[in-house]
C-alpha atoms as a PDB file:
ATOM      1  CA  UNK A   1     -36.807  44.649 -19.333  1.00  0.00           C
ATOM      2  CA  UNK A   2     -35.980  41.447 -20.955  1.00  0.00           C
ATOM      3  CA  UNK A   3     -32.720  41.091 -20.152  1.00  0.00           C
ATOM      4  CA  UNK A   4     -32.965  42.267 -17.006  1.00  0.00           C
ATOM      5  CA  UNK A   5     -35.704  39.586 -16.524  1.00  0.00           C
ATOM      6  CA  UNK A   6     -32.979  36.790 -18.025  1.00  0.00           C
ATOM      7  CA  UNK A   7     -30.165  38.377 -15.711  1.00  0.00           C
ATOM      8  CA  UNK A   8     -33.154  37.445 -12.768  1.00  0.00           C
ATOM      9  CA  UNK A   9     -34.006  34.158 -14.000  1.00  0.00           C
ATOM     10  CA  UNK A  10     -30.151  33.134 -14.079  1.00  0.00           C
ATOM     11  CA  UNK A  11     -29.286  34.310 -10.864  1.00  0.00           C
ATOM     12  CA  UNK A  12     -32.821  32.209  -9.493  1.00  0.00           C
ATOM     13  CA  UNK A  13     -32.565  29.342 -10.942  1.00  0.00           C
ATOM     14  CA  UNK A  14     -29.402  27.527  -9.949  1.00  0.00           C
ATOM     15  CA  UNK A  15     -30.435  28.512  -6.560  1.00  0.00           C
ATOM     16  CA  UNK A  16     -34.331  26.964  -7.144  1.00  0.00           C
ATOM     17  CA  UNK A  17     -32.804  23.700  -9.191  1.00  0.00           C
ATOM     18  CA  UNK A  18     -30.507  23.154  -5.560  1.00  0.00           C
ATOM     19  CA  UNK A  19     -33.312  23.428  -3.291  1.00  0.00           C
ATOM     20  CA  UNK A  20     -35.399  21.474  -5.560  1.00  0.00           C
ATOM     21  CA  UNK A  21     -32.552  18.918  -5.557  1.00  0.00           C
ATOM     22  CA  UNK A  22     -31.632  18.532  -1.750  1.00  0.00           C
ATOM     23  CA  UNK A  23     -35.937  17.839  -1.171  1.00  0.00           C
ATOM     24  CA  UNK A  24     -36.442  15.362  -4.008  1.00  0.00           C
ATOM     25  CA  UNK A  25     -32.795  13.368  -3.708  1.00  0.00           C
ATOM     26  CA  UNK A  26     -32.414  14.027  -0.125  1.00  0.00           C
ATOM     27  CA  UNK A  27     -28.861  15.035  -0.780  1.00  0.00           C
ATOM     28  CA  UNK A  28     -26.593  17.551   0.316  1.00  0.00           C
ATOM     29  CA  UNK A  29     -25.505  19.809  -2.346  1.00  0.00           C
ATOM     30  CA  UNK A  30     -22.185  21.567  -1.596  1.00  0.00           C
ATOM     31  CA  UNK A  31     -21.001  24.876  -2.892  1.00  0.00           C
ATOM     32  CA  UNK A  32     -18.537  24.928  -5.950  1.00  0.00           C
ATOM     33  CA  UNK A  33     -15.311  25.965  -3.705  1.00  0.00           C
ATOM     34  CA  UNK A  34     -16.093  23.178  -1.592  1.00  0.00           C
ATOM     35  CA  UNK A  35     -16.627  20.735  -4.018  1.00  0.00           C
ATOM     36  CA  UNK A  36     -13.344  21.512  -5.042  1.00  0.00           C
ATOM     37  CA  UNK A  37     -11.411  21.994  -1.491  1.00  0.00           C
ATOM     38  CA  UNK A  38     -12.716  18.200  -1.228  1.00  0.00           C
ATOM     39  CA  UNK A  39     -12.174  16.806  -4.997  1.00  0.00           C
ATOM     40  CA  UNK A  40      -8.542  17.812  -3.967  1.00  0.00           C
ATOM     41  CA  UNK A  41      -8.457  16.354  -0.871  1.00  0.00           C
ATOM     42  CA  UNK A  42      -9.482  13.408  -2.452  1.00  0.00           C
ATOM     43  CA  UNK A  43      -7.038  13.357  -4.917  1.00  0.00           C
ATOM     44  CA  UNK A  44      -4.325  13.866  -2.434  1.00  0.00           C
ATOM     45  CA  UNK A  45      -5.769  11.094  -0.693  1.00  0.00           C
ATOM     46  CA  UNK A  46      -5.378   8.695  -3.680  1.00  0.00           C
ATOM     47  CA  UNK A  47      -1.877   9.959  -4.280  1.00  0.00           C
ATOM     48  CA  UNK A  48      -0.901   9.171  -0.603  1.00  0.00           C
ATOM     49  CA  UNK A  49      -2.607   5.473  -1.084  1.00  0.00           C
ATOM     50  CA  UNK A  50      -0.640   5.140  -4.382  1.00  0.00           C
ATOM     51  CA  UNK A  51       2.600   5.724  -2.573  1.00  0.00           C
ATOM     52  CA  UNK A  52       1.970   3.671   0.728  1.00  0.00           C
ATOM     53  CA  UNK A  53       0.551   0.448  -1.886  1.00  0.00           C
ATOM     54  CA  UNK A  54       4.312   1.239  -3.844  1.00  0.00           C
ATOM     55  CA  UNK A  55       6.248   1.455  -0.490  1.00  0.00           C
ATOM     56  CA  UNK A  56       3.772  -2.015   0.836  1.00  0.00           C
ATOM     57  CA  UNK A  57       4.880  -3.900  -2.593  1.00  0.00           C
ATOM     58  CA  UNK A  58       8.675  -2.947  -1.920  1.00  0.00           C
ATOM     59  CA  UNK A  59       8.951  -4.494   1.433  1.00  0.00           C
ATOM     60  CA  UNK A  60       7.446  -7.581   0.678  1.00  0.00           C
ATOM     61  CA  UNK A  61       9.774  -7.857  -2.226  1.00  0.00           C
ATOM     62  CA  UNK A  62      12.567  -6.937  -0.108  1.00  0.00           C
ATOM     63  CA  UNK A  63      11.251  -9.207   3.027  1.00  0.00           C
ATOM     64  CA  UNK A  64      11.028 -12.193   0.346  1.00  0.00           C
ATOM     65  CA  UNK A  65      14.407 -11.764  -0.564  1.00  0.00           C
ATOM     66  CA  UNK A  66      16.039 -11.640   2.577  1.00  0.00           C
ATOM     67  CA  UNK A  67      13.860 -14.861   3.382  1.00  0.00           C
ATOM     68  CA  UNK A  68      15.683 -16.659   0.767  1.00  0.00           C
ATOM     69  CA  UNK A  69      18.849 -15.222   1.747  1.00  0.00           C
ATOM     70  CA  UNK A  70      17.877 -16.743   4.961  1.00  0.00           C
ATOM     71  CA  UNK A  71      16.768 -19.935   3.727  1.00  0.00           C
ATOM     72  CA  UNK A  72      19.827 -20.243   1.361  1.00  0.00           C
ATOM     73  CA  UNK A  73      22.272 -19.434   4.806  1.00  0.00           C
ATOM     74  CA  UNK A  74      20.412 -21.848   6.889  1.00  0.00           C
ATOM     75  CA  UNK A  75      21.174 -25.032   4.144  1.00  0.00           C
ATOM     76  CA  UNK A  76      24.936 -23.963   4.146  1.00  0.00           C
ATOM     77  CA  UNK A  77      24.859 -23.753   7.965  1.00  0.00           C
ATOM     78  CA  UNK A  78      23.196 -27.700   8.090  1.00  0.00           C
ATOM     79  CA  UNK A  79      25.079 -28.994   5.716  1.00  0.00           C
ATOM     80  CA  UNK A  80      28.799 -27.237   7.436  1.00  0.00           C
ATOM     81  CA  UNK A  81      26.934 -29.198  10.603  1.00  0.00           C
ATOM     82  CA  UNK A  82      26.486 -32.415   8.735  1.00  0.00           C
ATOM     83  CA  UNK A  83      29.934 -32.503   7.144  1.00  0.00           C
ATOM     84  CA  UNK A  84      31.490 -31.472  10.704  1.00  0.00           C
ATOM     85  CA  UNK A  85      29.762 -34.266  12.628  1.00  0.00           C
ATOM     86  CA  UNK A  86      31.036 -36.659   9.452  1.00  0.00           C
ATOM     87  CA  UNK A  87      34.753 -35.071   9.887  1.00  0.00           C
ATOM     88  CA  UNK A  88      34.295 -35.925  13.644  1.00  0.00           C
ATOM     89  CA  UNK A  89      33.626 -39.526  13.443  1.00  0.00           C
ATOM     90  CA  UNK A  90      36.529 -39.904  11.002  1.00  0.00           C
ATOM     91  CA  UNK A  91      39.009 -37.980  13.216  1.00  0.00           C
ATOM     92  CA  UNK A  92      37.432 -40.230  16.214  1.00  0.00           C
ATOM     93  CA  UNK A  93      37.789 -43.464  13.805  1.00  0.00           C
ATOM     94  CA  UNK A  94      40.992 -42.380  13.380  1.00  0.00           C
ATOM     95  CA  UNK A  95      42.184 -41.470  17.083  1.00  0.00           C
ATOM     96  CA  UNK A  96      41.113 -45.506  17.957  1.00  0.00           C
ATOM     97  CA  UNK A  97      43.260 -46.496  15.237  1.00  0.00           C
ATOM     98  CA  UNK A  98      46.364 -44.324  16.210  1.00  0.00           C
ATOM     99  CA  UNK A  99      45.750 -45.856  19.825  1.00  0.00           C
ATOM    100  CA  UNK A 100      45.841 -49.831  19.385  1.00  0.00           C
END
């Protein structure tokens, strides 16, 4: 009688405690498997975060480094302009000179 009592009293009371907790804390209390079906959603959710934030951080590294590559191409290109407008005016200079 007792321990089919206990047996009773174990199968009630999770139930009781739930009810008891959804009225006092106003919460939602989910069964186990669901708890879990979401815990791994959740975790999947974190993994797929994880990767985008890795896959984020290598395309501004990569974007950074083609800037500079940029950058570095743009000073060669002014300064090929610079020394080609120089190499002009000599070649002009020396076109007058060839002509008097």
């Amino acid at each position: 009688v007792i321990a089919a009592t206990l047996v009773t009293l174990v199968n009630i009371v999770p139930p009781v405690l739930t009810g008891i907790a959804r009225i006092v804390f106003k919460v939602k209390v989910l069964p186990l498997d669901e708890y879990d079906s979401l815990n791994a959603e959740l975790e999947k959710t974190k993994n797929d975060l994880d990767a985008l934030n890795g896959t984020d951080m290598k395309v501004k590294e990569e974007a950074s480094a083609n800037f500079e590559a940029f950058n570095s191409a743009k000073r060669k290109k002014d300064a090929a302009e610079e020394q080609n407008a120089a190499d002009k005016k000599k070649i002009a200079s020396l076109e007058w000179k060839v002509g008097e």
